[in-house]
Protein backbone atom coordinates (compact mmCIF):
# COMPACT_ATOMS: atom_id res chain seq x y z
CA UNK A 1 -70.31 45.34 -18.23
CA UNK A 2 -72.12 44.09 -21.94
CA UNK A 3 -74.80 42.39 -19.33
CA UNK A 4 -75.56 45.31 -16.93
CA UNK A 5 -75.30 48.03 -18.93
CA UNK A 6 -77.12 46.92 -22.61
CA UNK A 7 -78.53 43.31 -21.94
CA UNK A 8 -80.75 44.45 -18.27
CA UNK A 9 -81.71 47.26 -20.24
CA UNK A 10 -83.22 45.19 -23.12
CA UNK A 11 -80.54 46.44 -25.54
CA UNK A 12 -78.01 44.80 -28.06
CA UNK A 13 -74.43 45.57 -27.88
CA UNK A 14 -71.43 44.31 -30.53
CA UNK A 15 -68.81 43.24 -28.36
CA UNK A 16 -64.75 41.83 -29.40
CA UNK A 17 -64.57 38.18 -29.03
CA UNK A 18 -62.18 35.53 -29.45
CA UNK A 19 -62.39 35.06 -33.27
CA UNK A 20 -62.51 36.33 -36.85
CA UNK A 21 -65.82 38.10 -35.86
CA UNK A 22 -66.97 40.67 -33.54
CA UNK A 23 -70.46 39.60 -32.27
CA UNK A 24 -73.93 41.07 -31.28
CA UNK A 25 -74.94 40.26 -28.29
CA UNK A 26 -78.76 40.09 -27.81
CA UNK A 27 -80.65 40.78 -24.13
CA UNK A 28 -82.36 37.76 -23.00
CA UNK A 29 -85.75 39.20 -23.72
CA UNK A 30 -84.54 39.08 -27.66
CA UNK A 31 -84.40 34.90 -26.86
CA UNK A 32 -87.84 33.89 -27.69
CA UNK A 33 -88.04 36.23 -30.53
CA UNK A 34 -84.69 34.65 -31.89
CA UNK A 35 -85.13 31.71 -31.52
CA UNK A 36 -88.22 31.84 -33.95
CA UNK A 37 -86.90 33.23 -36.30
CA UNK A 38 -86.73 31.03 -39.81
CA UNK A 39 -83.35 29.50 -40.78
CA UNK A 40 -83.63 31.27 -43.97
CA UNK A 41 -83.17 34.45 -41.83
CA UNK A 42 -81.01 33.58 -38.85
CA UNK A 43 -79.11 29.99 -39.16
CA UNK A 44 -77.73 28.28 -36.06
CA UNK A 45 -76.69 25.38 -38.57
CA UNK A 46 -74.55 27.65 -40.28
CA UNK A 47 -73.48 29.25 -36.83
CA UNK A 48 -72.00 25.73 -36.40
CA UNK A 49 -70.55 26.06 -38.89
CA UNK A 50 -68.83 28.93 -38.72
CA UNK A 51 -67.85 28.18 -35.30
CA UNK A 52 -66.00 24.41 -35.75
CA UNK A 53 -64.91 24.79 -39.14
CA UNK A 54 -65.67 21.34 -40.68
CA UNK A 55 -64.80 21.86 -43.69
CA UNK A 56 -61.19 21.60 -42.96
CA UNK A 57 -61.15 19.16 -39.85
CA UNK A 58 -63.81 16.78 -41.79
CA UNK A 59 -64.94 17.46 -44.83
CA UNK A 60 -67.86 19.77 -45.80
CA UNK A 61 -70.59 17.73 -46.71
CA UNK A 62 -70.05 16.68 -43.11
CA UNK A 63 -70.85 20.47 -42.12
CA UNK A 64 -73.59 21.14 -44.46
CA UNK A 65 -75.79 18.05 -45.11
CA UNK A 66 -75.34 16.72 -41.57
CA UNK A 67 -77.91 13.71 -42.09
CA UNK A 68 -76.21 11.40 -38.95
CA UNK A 69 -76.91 13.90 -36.57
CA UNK A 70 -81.22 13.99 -38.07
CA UNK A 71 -80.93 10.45 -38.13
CA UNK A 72 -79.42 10.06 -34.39
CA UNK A 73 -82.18 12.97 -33.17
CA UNK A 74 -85.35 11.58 -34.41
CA UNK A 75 -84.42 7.85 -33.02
CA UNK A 76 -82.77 8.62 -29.77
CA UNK A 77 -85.58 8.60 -27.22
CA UNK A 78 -86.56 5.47 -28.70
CA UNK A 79 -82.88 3.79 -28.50
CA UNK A 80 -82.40 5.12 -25.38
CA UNK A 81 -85.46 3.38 -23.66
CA UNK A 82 -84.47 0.00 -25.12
CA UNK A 83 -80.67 0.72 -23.90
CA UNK A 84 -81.06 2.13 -20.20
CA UNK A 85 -79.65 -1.60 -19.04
CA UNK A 86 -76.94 -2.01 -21.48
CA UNK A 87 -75.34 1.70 -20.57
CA UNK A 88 -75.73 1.21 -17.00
CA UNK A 89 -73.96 -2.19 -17.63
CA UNK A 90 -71.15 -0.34 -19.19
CA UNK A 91 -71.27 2.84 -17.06
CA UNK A 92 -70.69 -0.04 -14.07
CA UNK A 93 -67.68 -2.20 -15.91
CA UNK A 94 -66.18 1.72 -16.92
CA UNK A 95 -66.39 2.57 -13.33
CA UNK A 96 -64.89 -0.24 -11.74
CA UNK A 97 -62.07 -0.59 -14.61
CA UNK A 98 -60.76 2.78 -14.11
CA UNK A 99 -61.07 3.32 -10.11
CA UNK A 100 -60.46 -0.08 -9.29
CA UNK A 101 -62.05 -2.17 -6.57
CA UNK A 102 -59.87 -1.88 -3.66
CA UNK A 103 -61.94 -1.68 -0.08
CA UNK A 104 -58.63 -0.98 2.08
CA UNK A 105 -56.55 1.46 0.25
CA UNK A 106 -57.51 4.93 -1.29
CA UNK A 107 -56.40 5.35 -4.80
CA UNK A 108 -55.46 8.40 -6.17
CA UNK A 109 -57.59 9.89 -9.88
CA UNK A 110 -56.61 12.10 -12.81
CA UNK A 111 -60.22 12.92 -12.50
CA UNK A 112 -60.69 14.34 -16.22
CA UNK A 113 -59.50 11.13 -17.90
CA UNK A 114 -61.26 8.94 -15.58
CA UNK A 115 -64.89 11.15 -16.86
CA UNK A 116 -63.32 11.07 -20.76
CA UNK A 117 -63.11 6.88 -20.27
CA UNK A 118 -66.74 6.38 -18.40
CA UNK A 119 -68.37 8.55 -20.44
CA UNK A 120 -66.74 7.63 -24.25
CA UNK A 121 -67.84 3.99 -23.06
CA UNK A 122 -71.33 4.86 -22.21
CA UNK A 123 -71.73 7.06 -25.29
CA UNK A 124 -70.42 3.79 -27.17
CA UNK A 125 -72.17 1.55 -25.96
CA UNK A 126 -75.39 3.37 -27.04
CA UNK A 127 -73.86 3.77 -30.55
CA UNK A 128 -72.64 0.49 -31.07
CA UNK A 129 -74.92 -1.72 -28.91
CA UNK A 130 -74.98 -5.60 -27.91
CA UNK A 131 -74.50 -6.74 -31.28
CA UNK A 132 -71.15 -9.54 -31.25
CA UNK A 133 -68.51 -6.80 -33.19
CA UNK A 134 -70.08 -3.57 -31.33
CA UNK A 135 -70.22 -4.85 -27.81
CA UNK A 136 -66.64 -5.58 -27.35
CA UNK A 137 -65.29 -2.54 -29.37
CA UNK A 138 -67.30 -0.08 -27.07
CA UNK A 139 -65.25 -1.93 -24.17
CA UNK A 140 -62.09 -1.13 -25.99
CA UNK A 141 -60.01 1.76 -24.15
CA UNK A 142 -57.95 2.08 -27.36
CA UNK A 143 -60.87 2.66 -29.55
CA UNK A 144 -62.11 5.37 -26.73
CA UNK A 145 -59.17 7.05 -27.23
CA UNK A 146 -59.35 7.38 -30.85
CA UNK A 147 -62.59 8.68 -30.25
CA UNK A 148 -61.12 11.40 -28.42
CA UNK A 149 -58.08 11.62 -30.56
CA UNK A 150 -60.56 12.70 -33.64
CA UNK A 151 -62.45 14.84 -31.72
CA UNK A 152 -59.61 16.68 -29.85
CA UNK A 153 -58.36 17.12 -33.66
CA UNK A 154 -61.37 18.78 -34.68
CA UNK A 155 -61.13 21.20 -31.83
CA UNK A 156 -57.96 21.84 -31.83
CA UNK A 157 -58.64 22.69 -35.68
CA UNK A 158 -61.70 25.11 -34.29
CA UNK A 159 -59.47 26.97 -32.47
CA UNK A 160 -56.39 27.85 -34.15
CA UNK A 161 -58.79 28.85 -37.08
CA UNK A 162 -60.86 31.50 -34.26
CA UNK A 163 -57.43 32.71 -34.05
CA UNK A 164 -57.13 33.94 -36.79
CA UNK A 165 -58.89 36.34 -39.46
CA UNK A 166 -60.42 34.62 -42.38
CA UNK A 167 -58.24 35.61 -45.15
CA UNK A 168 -56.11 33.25 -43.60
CA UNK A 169 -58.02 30.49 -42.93
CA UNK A 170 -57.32 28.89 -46.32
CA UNK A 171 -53.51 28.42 -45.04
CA UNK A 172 -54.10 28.04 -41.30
CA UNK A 173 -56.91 25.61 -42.11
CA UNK A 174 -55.30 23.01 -43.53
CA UNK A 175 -51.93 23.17 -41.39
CA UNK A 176 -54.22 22.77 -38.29
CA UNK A 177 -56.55 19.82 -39.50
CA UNK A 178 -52.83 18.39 -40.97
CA UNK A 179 -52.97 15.19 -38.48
CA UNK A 180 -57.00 14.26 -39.22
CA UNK A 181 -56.13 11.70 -42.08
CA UNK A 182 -54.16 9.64 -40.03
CA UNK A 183 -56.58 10.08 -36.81
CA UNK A 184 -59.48 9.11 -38.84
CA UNK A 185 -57.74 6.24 -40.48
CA UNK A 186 -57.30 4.78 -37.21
CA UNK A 187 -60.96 5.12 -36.13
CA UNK A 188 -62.23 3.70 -39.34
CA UNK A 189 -59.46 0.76 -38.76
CA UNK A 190 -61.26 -0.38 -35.22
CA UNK A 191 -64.66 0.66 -36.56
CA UNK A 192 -63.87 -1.70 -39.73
CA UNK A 193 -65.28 -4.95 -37.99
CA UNK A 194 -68.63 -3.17 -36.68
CA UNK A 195 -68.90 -1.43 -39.82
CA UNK A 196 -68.36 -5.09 -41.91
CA UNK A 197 -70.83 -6.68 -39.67
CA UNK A 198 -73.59 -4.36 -40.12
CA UNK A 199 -73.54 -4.16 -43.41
CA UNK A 200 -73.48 -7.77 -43.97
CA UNK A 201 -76.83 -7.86 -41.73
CA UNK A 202 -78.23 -5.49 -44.16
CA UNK A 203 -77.28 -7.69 -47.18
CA UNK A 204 -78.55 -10.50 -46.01
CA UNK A 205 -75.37 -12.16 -45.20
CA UNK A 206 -75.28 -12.37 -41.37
CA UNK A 207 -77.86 -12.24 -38.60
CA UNK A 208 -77.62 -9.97 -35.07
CA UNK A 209 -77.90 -11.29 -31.88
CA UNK A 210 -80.83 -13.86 -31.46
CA UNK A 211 -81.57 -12.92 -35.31
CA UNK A 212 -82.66 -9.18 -34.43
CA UNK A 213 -81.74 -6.20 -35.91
CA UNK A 214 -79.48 -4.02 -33.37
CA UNK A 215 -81.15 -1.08 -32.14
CA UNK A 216 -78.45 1.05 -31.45
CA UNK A 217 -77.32 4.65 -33.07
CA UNK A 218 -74.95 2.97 -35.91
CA UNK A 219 -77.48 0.85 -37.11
CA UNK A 220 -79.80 3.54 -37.24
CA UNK A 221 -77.05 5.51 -39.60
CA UNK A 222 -75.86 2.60 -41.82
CA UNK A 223 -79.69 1.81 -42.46
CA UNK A 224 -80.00 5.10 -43.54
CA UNK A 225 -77.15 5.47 -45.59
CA UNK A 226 -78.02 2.71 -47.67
CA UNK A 227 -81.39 3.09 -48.24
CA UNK A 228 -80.98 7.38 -48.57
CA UNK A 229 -77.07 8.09 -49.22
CA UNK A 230 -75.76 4.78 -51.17
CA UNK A 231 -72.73 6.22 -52.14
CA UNK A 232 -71.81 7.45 -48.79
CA UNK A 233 -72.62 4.35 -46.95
CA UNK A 234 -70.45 2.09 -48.94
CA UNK A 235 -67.30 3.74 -47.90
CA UNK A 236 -66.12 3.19 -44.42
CA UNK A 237 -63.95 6.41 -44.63
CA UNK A 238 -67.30 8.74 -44.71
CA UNK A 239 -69.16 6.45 -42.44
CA UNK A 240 -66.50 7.01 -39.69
CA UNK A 241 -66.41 10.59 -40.31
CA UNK A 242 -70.39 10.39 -39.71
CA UNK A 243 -69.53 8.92 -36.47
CA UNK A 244 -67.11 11.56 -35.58
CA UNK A 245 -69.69 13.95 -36.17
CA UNK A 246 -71.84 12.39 -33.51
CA UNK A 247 -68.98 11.84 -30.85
CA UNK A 248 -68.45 15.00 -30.96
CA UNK A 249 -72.14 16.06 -30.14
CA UNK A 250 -72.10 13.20 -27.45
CA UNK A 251 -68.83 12.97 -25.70
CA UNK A 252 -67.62 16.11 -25.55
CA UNK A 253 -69.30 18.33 -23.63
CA UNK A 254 -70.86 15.82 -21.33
CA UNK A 255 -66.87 14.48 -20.21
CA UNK A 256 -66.88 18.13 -19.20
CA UNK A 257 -69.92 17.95 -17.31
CA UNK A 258 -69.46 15.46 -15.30
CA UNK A 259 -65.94 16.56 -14.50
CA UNK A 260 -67.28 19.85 -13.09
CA UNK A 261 -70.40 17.76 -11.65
CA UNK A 262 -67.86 14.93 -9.20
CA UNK A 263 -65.80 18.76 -8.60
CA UNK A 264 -69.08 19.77 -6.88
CA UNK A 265 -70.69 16.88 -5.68
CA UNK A 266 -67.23 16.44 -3.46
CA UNK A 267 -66.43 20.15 -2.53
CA UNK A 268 -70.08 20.79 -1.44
CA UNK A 269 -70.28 17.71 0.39
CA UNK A 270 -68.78 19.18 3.49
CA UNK A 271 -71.45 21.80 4.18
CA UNK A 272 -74.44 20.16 2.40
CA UNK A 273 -74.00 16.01 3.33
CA UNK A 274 -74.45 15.65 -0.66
CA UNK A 275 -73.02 12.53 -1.15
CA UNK A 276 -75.17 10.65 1.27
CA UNK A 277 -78.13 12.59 -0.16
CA UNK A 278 -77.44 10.70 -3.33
CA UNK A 279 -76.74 7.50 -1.59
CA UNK A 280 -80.31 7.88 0.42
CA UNK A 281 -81.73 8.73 -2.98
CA UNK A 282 -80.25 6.08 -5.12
CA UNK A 283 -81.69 3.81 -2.47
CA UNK A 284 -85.15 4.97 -2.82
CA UNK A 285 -85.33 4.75 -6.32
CA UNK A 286 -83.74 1.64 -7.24
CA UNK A 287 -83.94 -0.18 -4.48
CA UNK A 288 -81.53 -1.47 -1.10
CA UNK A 289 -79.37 -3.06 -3.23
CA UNK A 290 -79.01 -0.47 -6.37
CA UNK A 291 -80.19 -3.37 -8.53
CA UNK A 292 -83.62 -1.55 -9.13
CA UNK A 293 -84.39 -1.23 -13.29
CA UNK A 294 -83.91 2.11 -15.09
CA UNK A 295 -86.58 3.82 -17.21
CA UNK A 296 -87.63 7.66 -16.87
CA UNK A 297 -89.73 7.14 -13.62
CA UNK A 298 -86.23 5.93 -11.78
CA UNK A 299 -84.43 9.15 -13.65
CA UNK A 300 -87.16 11.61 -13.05
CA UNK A 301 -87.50 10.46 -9.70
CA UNK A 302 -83.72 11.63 -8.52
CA UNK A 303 -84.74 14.81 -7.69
CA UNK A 304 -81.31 15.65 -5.67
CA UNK A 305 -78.99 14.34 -8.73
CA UNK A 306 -81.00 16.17 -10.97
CA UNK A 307 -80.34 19.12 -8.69
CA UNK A 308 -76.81 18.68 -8.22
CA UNK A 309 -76.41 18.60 -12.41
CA UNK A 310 -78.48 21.45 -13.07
CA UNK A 311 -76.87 23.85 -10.34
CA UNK A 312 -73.53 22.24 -12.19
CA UNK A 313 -74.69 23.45 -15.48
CA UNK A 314 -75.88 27.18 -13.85
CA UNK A 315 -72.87 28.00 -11.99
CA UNK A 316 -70.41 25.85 -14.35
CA UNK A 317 -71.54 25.89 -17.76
CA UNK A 318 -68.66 25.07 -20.60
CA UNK A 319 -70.14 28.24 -22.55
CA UNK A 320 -70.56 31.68 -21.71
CA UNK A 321 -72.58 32.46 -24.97
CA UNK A 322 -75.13 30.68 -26.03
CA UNK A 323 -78.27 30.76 -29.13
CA UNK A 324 -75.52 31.16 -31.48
CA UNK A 325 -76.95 32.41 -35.03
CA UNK A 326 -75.68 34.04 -38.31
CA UNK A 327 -77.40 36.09 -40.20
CA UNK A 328 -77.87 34.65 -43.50
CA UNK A 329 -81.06 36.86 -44.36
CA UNK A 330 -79.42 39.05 -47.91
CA UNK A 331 -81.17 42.14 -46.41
CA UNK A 332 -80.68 41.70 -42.76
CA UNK A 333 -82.83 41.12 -39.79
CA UNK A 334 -84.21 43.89 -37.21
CA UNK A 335 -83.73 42.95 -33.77
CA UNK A 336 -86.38 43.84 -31.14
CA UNK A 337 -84.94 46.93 -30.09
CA UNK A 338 -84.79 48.27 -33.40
CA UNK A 339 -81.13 47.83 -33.89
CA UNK A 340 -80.46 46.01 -37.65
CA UNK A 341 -78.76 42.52 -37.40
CA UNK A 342 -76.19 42.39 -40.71
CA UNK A 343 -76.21 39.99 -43.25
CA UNK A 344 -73.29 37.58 -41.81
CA UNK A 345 -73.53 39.00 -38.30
CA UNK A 346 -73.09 36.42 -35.66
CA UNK A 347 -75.36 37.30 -32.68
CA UNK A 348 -75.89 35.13 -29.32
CA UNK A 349 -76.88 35.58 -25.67
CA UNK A 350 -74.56 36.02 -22.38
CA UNK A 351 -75.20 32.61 -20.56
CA UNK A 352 -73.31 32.41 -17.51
CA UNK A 353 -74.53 36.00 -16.47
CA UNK A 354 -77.88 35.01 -16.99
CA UNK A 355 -77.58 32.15 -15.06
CA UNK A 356 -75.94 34.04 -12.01
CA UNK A 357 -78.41 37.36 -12.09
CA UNK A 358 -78.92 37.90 -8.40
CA UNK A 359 -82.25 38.93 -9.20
CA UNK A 360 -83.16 35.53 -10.93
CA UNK A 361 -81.10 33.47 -8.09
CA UNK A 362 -80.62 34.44 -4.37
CA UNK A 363 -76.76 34.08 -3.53
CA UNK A 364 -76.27 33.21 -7.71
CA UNK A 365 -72.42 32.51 -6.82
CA UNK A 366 -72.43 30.23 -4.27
CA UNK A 367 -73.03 27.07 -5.25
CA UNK A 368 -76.10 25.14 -3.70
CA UNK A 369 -76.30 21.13 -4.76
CA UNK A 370 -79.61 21.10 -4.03
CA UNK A 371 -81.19 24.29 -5.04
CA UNK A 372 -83.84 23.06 -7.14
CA UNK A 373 -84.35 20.20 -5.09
CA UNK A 374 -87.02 21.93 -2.55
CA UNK A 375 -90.12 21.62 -1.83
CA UNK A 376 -92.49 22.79 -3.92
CA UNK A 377 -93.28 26.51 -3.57
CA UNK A 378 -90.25 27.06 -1.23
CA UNK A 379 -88.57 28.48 -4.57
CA UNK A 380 -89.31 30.08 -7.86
CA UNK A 381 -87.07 27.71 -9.12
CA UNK A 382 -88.54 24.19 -7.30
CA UNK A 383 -89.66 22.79 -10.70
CA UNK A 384 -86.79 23.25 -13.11
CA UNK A 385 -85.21 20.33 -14.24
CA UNK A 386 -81.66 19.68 -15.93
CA UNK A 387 -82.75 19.20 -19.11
CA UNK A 388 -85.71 22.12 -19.45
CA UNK A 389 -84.24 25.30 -20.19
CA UNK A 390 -85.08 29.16 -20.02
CA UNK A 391 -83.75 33.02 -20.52
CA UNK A 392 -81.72 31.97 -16.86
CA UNK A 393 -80.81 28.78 -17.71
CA UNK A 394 -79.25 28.22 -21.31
CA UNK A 395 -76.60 25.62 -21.09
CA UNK A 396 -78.13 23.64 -23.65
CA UNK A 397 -79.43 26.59 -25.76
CA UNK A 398 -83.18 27.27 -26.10
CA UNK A 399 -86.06 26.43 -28.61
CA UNK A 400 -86.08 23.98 -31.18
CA UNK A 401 -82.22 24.04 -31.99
CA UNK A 402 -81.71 23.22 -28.30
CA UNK A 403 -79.32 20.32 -27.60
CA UNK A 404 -81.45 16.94 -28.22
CA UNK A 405 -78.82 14.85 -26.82
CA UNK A 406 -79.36 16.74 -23.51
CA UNK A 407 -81.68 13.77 -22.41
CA UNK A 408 -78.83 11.32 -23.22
CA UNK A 409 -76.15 13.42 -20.95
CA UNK A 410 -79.03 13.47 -18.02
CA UNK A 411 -79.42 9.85 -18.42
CA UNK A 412 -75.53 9.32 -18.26
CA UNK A 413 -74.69 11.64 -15.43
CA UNK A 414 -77.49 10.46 -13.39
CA UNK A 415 -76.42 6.47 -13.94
CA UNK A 416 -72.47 7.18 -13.22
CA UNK A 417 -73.08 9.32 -10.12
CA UNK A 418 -75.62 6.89 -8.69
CA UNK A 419 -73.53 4.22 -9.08
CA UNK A 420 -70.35 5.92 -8.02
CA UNK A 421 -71.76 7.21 -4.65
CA UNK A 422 -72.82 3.64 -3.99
CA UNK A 423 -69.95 1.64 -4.29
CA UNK A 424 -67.13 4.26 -3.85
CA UNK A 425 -66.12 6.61 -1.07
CA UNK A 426 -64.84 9.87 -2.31
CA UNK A 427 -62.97 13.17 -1.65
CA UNK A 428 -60.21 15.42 -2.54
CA UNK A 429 -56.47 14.75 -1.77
CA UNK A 430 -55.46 16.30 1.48
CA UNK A 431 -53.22 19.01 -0.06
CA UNK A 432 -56.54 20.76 -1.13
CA UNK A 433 -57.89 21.29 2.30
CA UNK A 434 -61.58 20.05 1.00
CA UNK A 435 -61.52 22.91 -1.43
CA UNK A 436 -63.05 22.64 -5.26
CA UNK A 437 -60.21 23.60 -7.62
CA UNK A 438 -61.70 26.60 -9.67
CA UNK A 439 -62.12 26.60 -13.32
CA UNK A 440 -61.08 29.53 -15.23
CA UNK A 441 -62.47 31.41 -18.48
CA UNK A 442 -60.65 31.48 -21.31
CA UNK A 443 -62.27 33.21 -25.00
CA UNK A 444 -66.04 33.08 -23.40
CA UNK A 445 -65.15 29.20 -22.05
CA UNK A 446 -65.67 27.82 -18.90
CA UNK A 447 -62.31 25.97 -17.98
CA UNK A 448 -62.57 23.18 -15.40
CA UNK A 449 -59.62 22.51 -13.53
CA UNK A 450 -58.48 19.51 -16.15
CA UNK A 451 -55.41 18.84 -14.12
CA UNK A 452 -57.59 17.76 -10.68
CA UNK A 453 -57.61 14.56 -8.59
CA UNK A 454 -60.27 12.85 -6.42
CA UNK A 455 -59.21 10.43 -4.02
CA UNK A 456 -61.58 7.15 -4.18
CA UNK A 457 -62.00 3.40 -2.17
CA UNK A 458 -64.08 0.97 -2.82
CA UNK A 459 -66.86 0.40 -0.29
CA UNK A 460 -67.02 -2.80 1.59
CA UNK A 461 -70.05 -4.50 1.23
């Protein structure tokens, strides 16, 4: 009702949400005229803030002088183009470790930890790279699950503290982050040898592989941290905690996105043949035998996986609101339609009714693997691509606080489906009479079915 009746008409509305706050909801005609606004006036940092709660789950110089996520965003194109072997390598051993490689027999998959496993060992093996301590510990399913473990802890922190007003944070906060000392110990225990070796490299005292420098996402933070935040960088404690900060920007969201993604690539392939489409495509692209080399030709070039991810990320976003900011401004801000925007206000934009306007997208509910896959000129929407994003498309936000590690999930999703549609065969167990499980909303979250299987067997050669 907020969408039809105040954001169509261009108007702002403050709406109950799961929380401490009540928020302002903007119309998407407000978003480019939010989103350049200064951070002195509206903040999406301290959004963030507000919103995970570091301060208890972390620490708060983790929240406010996040210098590992800068550090990660202005080096991550370049690390990714010097990496797109190494994750493939690992997206390949992750794959075949968890789903087995059994031509005869179909194997049964707790799909959700099967996408936690591929992707935490992708994400790690761009963090920690091919150097001889960082290699094998990206490998390591226990240290994946720590991973996870931390940042499960840090949600789980998030949301007893939206549960409850502020005045009690101070008590709730602490009882619900109660577990993080010993999670983070752990971490920084199988992080210890990665964390010893680079820092030896720095000093002098041991070499990388072939006498190089890694060029991965930790070495990028540790050099950093010792040439910018000494202190910091010569405790392991805060250096894991840096990490955790990153995971959680880099795992998270993209487990769930692939989970919905291998949801829809199976349940639509029925009616649309998408799984050979990939398999035709992944062909093209990289060749007969899949052997082809990545780079952002190969990944531009999949024009049906791209596709299949955006119309994953339109129909089944994570979040329902999206350009979260706070208004830190002392005076307040006036919004486009006149109304005036609070000092601490949180404001944001419905998403996922954006993203299913039927005036925007013909048959917005239905959900259509290859949508923005057509010819050029057939639709409006031909020449969107998963990553680029607009008023009708805001799963990664919009404007310069837009997700950067977008590029990274594109790159990730595109490599594991690729390679999963080549070597595996794939569909749902019988009992669900080819039908996608549906995900549910829950406090302006979009669900996915976390208890689903998939049914997979190795292809013969």
């Amino acid at each position: 009702m907020a969408y039809q009746n105040y954001s169509k008409k261009d108007r702002s509305v403050l709406v109950p949400v799961f929380g401490p706050n009540e928020e302002i909801l903007l119309p998407p005609s407000a978003l480019n005229w939010l989103c350049k606004q200064p951070d002195s006036q509206i903040s999406s940092l301290a959004a963030q803030i507000d919103a995970i709660q570091l301060g208890y789950s972390l620490g708060n110089k983790y929240a406010y002088d996040p210098w590992g996520g800068y550090v990660t965003k202005a080096a991550l194109n370049s690390i990714m183009e010097y990496s797109y072997e190494a994750v493939y390598d690992e997206v390949r051993a992750a794959v075949d470790a968890w789903l087995g490689k059994d031509t005869e027999e179909w194997k049964e998959i707790e799909l959700f930890s099967a996408c936690r496993l591929i992707v935490g060992r992708a994400t790690q093996r761009l963090t920690l790279g091919d150097s001889p301590e960082g290699h094998p510990l990206c490998q390591d399913q226990d240290f994946v699950t720590s991973c996870y473990g931390v940042l499960d802890g840090m949600l789980d922190a998030a949301g007893y503290l939206a549960g409850c007003r502020k005045p009690f944070w101070p008590v709730v906060g602490p009882w619900a982050s109660r577990h993080m000392s010993k999670k983070i110990k752990d971490l920084a225990t199988r992080i210890k040898p990665v964390y010893e070796e680079r820092m030896g490299m720095i000093n002098g005292k041991t070499a990388g592989a072939d006498g190089q420098t890694p060029r991965d996402i930790f070495q990028k933070i540790i050099s950093y941290g010792v040439k910018e935040r000494p202190r910091e960088a010569k405790s392991l404690d805060n250096i894991t905690r840096r990490i955790a900060v990153l995971n959680f920007g880099t795992m998270h969201q993209t487990s769930i996105t692939l989970h919905n993604l291998l949801l829809n690539m199976i349940g639509s392939d029925a009616e649309y043949d998408t799984i050979s489409a990939l398999r035709d495509e992944g062909r093209e692209v990289l060749g007969e035998d899949g052997e082809g080399a990545w780079n952002k030709t190969v990944l531009n070039n999949m024009t049906h996986a791209d596709s299949l991810a955006r119309e994953t990320m339109r129909l089944h976003s994570f979040i329902g609101r999206t350009v979260q900011r706070l208004i830190v401004a002392p005076e307040g801000v006036v919004a486009p339609d006149g109304v005036r925007l609070p000092h601490g206000a949180m404001v944001s934009i419905l998403a996922h009714q954006a993203q299913t306007d039927a005036e925007t997208y013909e048959d917005p509910l239905t959900f259509q693997p290859f949508r923005f896959s057509r010819p050029r000129g057939q639709s409006k929407d031909a020449q969107s691509t998963f990553v680029s994003t607009s008023a009708s498309y805001l799963g990664f936000s919009h404007g310069r606080h837009a997700c950067p590690g977008r590029f990274l999930v594109d790159t990730e999703l595109k490599m594991i489906m690729t390679y999963l549609v080549r070597e595996y065969d794939l569909e749902f167990p019988e009992s669900y009479n080819k039908q996608r499980p549906q995900n549910t909303w829950f406090s302006g979250f979009g669900i996915p079915p976390l208890d689903a299987k998939i049914m997979v067997r190795r292809r013969k050669a």
